[in-house]
PDB file of N, CA and C in Angstrom:
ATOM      1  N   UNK A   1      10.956  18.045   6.818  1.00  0.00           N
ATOM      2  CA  UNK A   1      10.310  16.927   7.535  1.00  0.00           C
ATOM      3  C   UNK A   1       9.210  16.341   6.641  1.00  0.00           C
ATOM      4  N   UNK A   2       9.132  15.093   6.181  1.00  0.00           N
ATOM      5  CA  UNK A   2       8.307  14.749   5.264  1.00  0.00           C
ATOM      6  C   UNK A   2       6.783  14.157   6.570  1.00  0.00           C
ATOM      7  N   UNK A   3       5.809  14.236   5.497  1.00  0.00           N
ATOM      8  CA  UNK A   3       4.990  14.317   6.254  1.00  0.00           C
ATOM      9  C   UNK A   3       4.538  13.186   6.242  1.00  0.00           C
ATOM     10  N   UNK A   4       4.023  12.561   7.460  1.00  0.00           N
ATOM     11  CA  UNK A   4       3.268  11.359   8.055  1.00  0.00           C
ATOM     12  C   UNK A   4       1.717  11.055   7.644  1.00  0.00           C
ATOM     13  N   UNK A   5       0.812   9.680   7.358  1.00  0.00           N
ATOM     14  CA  UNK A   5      -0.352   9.311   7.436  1.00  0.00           C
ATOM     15  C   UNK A   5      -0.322   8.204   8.250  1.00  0.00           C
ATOM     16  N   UNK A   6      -1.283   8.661   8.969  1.00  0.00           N
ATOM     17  CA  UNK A   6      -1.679   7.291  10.246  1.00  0.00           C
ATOM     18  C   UNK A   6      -2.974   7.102   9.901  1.00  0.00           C
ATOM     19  N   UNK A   7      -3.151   6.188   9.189  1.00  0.00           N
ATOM     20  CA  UNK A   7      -4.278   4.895   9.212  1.00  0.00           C
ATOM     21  C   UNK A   7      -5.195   4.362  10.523  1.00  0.00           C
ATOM     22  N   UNK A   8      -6.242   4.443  10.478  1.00  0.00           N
ATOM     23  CA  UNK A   8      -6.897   3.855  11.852  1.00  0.00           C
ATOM     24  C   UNK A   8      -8.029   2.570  11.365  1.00  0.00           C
ATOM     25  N   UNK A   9      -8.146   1.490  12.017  1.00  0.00           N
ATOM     26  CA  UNK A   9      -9.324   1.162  11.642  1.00  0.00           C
ATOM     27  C   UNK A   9      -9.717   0.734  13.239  1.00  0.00           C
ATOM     28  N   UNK A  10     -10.819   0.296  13.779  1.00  0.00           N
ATOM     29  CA  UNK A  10     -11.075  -0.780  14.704  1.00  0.00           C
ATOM     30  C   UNK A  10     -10.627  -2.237  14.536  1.00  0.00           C
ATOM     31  N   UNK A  11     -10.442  -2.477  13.156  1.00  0.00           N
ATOM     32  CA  UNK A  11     -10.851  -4.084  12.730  1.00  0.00           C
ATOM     33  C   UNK A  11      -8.877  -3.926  13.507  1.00  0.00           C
ATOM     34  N   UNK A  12      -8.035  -3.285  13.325  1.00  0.00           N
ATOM     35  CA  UNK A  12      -6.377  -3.692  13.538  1.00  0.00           C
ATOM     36  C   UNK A  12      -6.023  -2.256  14.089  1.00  0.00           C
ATOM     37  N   UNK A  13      -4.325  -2.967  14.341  1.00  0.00           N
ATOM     38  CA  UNK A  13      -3.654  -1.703  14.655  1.00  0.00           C
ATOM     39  C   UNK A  13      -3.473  -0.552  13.608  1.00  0.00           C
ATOM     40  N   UNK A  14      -3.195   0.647  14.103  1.00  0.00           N
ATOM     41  CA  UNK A  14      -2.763   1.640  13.092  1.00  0.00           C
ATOM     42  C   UNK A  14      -1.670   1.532  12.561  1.00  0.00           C
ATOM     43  N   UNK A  15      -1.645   1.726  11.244  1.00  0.00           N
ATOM     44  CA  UNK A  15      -0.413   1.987  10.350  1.00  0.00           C
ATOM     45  C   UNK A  15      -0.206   3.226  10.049  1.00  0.00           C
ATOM     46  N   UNK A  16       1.301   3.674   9.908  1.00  0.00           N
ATOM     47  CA  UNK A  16       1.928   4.751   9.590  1.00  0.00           C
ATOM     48  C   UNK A  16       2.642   4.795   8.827  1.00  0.00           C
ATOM     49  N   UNK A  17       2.651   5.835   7.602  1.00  0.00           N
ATOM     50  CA  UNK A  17       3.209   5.277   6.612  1.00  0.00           C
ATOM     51  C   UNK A  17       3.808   7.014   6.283  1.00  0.00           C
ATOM     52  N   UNK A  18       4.902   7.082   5.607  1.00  0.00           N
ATOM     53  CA  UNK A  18       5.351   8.375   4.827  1.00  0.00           C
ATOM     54  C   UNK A  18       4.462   8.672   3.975  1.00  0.00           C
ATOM     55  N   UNK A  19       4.731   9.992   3.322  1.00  0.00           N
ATOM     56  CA  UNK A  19       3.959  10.405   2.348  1.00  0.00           C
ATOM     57  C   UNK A  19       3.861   9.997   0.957  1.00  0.00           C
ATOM     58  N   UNK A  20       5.654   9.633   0.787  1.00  0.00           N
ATOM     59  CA  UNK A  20       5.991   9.249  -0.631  1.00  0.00           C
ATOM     60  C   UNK A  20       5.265   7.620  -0.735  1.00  0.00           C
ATOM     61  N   UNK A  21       5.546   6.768   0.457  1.00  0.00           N
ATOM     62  CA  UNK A  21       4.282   5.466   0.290  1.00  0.00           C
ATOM     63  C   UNK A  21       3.080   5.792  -0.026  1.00  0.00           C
ATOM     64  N   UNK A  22       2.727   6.024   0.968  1.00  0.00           N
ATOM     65  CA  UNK A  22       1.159   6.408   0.772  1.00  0.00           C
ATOM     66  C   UNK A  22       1.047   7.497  -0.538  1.00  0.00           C
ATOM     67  N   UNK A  23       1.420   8.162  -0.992  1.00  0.00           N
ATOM     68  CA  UNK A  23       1.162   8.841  -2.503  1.00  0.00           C
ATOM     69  C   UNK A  23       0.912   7.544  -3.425  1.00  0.00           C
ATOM     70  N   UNK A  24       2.202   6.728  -3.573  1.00  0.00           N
ATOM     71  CA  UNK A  24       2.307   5.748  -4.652  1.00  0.00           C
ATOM     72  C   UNK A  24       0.885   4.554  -4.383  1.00  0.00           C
ATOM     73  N   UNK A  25       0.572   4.466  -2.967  1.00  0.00           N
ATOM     74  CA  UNK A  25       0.109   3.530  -2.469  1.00  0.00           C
ATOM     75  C   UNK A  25      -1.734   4.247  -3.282  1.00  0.00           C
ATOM     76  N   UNK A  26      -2.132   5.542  -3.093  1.00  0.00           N
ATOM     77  CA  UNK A  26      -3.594   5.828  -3.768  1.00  0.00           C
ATOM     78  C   UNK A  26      -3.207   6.118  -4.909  1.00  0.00           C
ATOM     79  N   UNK A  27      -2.288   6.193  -5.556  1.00  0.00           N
ATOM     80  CA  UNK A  27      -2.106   5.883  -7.265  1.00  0.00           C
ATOM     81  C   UNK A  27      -2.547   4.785  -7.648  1.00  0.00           C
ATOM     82  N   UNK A  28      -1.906   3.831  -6.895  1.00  0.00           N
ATOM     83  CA  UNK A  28      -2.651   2.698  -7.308  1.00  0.00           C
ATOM     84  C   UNK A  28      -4.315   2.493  -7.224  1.00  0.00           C
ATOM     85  N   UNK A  29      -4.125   3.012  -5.935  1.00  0.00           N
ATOM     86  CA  UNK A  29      -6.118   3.132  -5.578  1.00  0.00           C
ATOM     87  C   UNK A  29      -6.665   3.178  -6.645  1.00  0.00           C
ATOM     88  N   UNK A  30      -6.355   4.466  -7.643  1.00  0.00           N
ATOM     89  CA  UNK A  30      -7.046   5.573  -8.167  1.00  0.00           C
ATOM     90  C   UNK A  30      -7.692   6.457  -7.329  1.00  0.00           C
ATOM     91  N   UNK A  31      -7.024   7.051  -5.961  1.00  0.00           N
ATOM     92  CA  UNK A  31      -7.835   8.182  -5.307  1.00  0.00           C
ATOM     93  C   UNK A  31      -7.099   9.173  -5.063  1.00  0.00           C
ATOM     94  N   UNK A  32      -7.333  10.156  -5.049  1.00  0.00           N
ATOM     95  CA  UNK A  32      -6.462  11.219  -4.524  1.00  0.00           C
ATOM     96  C   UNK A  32      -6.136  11.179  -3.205  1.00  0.00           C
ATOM     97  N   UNK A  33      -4.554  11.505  -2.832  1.00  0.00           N
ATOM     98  CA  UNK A  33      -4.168  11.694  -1.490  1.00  0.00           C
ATOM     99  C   UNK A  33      -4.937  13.230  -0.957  1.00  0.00           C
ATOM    100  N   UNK A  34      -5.662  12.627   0.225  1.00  0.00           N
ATOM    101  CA  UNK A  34      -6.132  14.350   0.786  1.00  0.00           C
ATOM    102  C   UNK A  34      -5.832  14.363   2.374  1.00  0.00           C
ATOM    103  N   UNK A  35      -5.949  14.907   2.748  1.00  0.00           N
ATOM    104  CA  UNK A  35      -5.079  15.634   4.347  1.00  0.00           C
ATOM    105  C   UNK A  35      -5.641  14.688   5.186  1.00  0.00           C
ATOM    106  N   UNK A  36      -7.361  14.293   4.972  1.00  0.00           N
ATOM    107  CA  UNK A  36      -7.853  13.506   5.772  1.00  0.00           C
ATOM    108  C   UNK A  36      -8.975  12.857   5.097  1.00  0.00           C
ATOM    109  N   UNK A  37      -9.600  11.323   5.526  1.00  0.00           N
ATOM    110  CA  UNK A  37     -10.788  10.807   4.552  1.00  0.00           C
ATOM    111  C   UNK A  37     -10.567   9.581   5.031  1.00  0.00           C
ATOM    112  N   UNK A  38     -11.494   8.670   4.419  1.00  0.00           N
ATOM    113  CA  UNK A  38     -12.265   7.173   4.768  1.00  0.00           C
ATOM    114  C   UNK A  38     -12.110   6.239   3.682  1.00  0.00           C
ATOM    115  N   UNK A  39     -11.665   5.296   3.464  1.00  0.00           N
ATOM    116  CA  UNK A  39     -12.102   4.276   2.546  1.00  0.00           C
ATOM    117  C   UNK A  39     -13.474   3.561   3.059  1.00  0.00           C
ATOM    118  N   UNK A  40     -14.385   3.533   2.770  1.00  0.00           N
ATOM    119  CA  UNK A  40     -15.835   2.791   3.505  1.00  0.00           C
ATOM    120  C   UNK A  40     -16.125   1.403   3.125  1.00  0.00           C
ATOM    121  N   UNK A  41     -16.484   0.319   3.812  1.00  0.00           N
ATOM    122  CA  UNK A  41     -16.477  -1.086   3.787  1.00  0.00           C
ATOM    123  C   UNK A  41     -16.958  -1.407   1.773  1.00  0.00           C
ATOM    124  N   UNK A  42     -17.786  -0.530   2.045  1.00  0.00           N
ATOM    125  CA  UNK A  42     -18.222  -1.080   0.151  1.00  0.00           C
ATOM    126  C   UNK A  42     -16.752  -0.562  -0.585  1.00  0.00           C
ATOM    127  N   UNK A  43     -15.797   0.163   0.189  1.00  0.00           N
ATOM    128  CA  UNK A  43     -14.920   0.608  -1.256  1.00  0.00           C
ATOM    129  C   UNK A  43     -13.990  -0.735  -1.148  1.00  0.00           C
ATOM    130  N   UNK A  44     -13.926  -1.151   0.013  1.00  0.00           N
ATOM    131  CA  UNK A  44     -12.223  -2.242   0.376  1.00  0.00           C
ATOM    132  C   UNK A  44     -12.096  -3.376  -0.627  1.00  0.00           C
ATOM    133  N   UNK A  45     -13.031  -3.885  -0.959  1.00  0.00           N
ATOM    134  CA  UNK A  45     -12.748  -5.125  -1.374  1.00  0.00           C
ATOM    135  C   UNK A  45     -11.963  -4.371  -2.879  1.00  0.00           C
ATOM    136  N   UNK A  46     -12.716  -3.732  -3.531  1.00  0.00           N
ATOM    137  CA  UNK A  46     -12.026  -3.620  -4.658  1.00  0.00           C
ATOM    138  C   UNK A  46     -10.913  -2.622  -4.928  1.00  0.00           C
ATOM    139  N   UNK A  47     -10.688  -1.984  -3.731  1.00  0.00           N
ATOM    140  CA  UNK A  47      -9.261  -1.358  -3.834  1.00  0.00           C
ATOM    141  C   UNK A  47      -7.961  -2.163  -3.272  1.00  0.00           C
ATOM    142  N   UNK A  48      -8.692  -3.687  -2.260  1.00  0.00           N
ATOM    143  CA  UNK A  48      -7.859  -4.396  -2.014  1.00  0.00           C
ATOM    144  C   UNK A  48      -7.447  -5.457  -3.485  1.00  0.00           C
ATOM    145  N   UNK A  49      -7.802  -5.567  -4.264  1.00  0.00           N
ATOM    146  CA  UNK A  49      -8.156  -6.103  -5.246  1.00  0.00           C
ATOM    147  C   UNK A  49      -6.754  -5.498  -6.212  1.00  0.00           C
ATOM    148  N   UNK A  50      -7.208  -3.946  -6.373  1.00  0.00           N
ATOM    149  CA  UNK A  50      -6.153  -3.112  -7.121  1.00  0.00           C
ATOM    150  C   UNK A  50      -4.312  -3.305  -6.249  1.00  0.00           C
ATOM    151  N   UNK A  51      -4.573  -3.231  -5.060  1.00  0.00           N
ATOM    152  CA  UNK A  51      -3.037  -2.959  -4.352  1.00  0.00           C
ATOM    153  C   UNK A  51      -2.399  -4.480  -4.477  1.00  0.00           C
ATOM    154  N   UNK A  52      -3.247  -5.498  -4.250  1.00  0.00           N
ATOM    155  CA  UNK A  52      -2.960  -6.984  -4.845  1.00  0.00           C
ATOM    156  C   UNK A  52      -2.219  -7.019  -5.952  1.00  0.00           C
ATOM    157  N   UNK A  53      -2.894  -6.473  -6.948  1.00  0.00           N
ATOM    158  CA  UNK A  53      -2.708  -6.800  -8.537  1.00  0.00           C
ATOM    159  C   UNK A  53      -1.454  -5.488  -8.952  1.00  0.00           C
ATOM    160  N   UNK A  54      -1.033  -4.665  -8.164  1.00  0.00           N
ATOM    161  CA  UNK A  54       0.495  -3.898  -8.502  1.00  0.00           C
ATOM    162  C   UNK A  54       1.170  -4.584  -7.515  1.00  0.00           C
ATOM    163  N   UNK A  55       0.960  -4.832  -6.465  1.00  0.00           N
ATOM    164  CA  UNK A  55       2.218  -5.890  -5.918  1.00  0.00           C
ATOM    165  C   UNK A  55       2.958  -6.847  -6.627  1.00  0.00           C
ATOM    166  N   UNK A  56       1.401  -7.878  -7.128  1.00  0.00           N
ATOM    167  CA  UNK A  56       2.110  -9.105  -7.918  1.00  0.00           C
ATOM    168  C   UNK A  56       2.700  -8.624  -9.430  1.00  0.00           C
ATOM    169  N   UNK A  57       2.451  -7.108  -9.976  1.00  0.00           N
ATOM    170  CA  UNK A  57       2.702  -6.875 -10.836  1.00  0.00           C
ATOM    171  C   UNK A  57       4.612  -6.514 -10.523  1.00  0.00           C
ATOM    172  N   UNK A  58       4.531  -5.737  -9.360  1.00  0.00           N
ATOM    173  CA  UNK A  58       5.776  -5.021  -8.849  1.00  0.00           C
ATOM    174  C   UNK A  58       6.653  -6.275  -9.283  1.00  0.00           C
ATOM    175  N   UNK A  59       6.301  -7.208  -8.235  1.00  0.00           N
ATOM    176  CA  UNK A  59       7.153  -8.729  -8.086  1.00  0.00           C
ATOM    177  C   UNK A  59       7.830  -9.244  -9.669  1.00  0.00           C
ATOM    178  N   UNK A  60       6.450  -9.092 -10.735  1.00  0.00           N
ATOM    179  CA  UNK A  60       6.891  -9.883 -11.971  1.00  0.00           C
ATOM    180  C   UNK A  60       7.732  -8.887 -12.526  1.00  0.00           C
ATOM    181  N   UNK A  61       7.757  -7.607 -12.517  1.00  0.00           N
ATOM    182  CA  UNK A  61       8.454  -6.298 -12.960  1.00  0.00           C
ATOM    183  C   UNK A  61      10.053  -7.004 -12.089  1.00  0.00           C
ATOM    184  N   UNK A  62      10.692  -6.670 -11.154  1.00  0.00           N
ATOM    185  CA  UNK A  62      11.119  -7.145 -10.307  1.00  0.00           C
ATOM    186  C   UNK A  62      12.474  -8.604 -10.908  1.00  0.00           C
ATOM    187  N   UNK A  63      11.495  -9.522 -11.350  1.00  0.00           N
ATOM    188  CA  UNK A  63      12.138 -10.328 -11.795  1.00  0.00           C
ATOM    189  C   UNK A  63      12.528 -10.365 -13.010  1.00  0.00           C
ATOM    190  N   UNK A  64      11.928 -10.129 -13.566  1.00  0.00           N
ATOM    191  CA  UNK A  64      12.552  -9.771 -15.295  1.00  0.00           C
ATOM    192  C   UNK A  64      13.293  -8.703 -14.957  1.00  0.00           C
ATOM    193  N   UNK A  65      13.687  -7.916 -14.434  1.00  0.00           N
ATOM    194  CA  UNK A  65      15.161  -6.551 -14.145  1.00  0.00           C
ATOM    195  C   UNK A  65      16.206  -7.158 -13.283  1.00  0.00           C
ATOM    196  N   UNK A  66      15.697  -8.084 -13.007  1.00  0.00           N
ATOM    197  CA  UNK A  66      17.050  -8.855 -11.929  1.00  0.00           C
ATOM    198  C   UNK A  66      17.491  -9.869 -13.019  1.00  0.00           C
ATOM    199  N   UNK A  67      16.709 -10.824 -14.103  1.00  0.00           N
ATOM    200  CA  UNK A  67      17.341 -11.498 -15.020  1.00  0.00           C
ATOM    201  C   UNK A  67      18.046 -10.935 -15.903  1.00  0.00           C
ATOM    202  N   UNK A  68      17.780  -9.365 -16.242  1.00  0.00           N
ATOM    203  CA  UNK A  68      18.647  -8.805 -17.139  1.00  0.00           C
ATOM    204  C   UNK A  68      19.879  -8.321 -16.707  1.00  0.00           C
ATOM    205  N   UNK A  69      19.385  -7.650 -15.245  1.00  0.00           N
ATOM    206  CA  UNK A  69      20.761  -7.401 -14.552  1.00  0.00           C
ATOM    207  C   UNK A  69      21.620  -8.039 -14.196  1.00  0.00           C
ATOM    208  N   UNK A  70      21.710  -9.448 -14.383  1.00  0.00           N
ATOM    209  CA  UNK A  70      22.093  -9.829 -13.462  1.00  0.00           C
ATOM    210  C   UNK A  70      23.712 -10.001 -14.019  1.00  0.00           C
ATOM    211  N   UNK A  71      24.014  -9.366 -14.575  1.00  0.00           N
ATOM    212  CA  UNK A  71      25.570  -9.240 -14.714  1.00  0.00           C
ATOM    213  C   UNK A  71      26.006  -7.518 -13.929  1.00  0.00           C
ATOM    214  N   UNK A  72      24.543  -6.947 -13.816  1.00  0.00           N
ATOM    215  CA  UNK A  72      24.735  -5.557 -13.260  1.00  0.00           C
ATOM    216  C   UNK A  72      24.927  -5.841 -11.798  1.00  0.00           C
ATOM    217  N   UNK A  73      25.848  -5.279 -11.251  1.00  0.00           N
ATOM    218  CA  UNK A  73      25.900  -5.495  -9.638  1.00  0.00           C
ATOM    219  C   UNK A  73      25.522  -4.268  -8.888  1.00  0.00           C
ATOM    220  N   UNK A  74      24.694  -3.301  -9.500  1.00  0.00           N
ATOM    221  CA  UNK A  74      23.805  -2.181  -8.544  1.00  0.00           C
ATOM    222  C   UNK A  74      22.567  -2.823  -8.433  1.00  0.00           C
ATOM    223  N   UNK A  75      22.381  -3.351  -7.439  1.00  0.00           N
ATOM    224  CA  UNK A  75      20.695  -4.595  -7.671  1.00  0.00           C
ATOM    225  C   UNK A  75      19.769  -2.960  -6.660  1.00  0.00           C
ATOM    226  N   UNK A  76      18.870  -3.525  -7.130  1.00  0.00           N
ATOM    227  CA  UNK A  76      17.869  -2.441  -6.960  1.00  0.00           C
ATOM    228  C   UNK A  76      17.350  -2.729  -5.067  1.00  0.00           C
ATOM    229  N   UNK A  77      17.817  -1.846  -4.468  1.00  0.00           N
ATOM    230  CA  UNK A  77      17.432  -2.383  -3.168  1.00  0.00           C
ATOM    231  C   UNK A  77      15.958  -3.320  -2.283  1.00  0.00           C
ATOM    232  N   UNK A  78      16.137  -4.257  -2.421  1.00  0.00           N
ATOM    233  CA  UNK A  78      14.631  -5.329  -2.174  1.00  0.00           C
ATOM    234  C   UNK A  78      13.832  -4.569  -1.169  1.00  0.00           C
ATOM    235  N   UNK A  79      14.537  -3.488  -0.245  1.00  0.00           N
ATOM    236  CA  UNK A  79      13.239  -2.541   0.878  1.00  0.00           C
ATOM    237  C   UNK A  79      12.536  -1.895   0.183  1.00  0.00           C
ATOM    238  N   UNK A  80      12.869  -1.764  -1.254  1.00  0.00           N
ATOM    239  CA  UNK A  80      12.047  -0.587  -1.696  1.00  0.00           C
ATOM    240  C   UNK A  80      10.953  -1.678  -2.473  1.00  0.00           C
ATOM    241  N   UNK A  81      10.768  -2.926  -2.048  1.00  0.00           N
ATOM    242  CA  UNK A  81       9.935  -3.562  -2.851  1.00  0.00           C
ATOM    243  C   UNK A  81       8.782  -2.853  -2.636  1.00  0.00           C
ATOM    244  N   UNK A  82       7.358  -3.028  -3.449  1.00  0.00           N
ATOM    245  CA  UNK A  82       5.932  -2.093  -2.932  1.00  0.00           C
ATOM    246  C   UNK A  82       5.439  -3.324  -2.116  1.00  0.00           C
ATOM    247  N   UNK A  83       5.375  -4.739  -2.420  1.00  0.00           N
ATOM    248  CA  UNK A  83       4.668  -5.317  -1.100  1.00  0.00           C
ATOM    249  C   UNK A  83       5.173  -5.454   0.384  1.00  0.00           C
ATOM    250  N   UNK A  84       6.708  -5.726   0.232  1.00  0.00           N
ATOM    251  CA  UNK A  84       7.069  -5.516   1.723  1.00  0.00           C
ATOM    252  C   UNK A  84       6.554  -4.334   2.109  1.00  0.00           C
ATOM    253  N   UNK A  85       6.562  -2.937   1.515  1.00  0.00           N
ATOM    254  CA  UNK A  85       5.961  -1.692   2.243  1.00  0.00           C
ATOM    255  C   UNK A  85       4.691  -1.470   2.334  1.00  0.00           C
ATOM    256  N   UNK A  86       4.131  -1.988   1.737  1.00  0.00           N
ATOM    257  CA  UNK A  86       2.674  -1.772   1.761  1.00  0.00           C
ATOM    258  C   UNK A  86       1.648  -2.985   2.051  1.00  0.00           C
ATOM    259  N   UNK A  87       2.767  -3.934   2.767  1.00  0.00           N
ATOM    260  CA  UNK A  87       2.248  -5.322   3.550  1.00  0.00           C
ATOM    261  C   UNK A  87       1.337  -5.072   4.735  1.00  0.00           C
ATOM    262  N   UNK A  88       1.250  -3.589   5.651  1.00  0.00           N
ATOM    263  CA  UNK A  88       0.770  -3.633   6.868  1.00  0.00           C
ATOM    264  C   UNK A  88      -0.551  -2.696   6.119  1.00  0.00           C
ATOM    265  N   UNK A  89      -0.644  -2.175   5.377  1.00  0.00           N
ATOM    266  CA  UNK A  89      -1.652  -1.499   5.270  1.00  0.00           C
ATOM    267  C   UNK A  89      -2.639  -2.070   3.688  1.00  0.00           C
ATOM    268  N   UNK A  90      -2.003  -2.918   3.429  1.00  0.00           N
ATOM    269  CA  UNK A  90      -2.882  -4.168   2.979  1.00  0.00           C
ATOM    270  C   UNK A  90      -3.729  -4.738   3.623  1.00  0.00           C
ATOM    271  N   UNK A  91      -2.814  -5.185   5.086  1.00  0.00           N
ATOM    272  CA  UNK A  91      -3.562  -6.198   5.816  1.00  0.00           C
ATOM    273  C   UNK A  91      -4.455  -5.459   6.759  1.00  0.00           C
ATOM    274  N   UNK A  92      -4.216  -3.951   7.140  1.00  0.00           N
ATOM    275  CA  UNK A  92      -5.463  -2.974   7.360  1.00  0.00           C
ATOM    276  C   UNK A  92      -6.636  -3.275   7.064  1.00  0.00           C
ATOM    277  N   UNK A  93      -6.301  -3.643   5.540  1.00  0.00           N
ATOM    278  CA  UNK A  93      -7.558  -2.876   4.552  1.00  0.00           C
ATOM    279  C   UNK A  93      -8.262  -4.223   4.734  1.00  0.00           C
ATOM    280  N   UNK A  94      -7.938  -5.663   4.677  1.00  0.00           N
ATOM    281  CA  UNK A  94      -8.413  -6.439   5.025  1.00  0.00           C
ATOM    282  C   UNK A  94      -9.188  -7.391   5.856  1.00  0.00           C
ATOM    283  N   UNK A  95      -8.358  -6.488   7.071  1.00  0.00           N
ATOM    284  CA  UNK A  95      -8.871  -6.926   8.816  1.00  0.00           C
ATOM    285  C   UNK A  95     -10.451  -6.302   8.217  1.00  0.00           C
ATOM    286  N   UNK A  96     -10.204  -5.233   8.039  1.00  0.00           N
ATOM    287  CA  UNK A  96     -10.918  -3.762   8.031  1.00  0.00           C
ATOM    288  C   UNK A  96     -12.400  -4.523   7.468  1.00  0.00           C
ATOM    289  N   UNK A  97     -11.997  -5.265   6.016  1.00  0.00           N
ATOM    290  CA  UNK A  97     -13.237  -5.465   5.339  1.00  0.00           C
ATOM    291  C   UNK A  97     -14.047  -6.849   5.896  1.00  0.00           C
ATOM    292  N   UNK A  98     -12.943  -7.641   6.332  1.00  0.00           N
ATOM    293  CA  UNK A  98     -13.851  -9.034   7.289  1.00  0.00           C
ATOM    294  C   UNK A  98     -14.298  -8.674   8.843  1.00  0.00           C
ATOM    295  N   UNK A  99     -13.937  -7.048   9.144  1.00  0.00           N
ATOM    296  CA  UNK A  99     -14.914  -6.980  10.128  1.00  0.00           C
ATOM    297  C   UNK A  99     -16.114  -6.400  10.220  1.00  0.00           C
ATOM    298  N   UNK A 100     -15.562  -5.670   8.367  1.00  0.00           N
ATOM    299  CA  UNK A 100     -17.112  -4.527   8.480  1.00  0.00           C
ATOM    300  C   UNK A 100     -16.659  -3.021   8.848  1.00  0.00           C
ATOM    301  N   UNK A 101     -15.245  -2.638   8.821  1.00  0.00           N
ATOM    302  CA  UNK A 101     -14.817  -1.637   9.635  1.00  0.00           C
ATOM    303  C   UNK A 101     -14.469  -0.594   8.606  1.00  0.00           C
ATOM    304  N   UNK A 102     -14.739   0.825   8.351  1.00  0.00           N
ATOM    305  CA  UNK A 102     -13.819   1.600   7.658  1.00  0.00           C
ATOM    306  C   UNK A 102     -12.558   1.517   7.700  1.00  0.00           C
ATOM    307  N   UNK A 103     -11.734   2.110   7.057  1.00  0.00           N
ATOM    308  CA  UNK A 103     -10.583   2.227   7.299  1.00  0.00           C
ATOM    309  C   UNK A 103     -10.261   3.980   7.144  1.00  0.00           C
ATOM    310  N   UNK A 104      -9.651   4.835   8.329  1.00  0.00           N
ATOM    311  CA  UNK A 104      -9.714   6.444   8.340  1.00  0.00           C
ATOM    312  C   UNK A 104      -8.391   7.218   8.729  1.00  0.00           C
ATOM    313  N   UNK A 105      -7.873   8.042   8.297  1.00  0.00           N
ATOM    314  CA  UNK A 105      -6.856   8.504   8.303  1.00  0.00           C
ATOM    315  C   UNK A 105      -7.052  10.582   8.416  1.00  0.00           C
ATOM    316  N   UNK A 106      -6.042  10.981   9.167  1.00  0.00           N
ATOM    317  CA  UNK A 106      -6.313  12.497   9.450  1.00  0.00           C
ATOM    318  C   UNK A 106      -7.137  12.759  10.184  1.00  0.00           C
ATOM    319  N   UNK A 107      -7.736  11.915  11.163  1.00  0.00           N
ATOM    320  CA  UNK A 107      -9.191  12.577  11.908  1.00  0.00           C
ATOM    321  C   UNK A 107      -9.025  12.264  13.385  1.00  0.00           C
TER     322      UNK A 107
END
């Protein structure tokens, strides 16, 4: 059974995300995944900043492998894009920072 993170903030609803997302998702951070913890209003802006800048990176990655492939017909499945998956807990992190709200998970 792979294991679950549920996201809380006040500013939105909770997000739930697998483990293997959310791993890839604080790589990008630069934070370690831990059982339970806070991103705090001073951290959001600039970790929203970082998950921005591998999305649009994902996307340009993305398109240059589909121009090469494109005689390859195993296309890389588009669900596994990182912004469609990590679209709701983007917009977490965002509600989160124009209300002033942490964002907390495990507690």
């Amino acid at each position: 059974m792979e294991m679950i993170y549920q996201f809380r903030s006040k500013a939105g609803p909770d997000v739930i995300m697998l483990a293997d997302l959310t791993q890839r998702i604080f790589e990008i951070l630069g934070r370690p995944l831990e059982p339970r913890g806070i991103l705090t209003v001073e951290q959001l802006p600039a970790l929203i900043i970082a998950l921005e800048t591998a999305i649009l990176k994902d996307l340009e990655d993305r398109a240059k492998s589909n121009m090469s492939d494109q005689e390859n017909t195993e296309k890389p499945k588009l669900a596994d894009r990182l912004g469609q998956r990590a679209y709701p807990f983007l917009e977490l992190m965002k509600q989160s920072k124009a209300k002033d709200e942490p964002v907390m998970w495990g507690v």
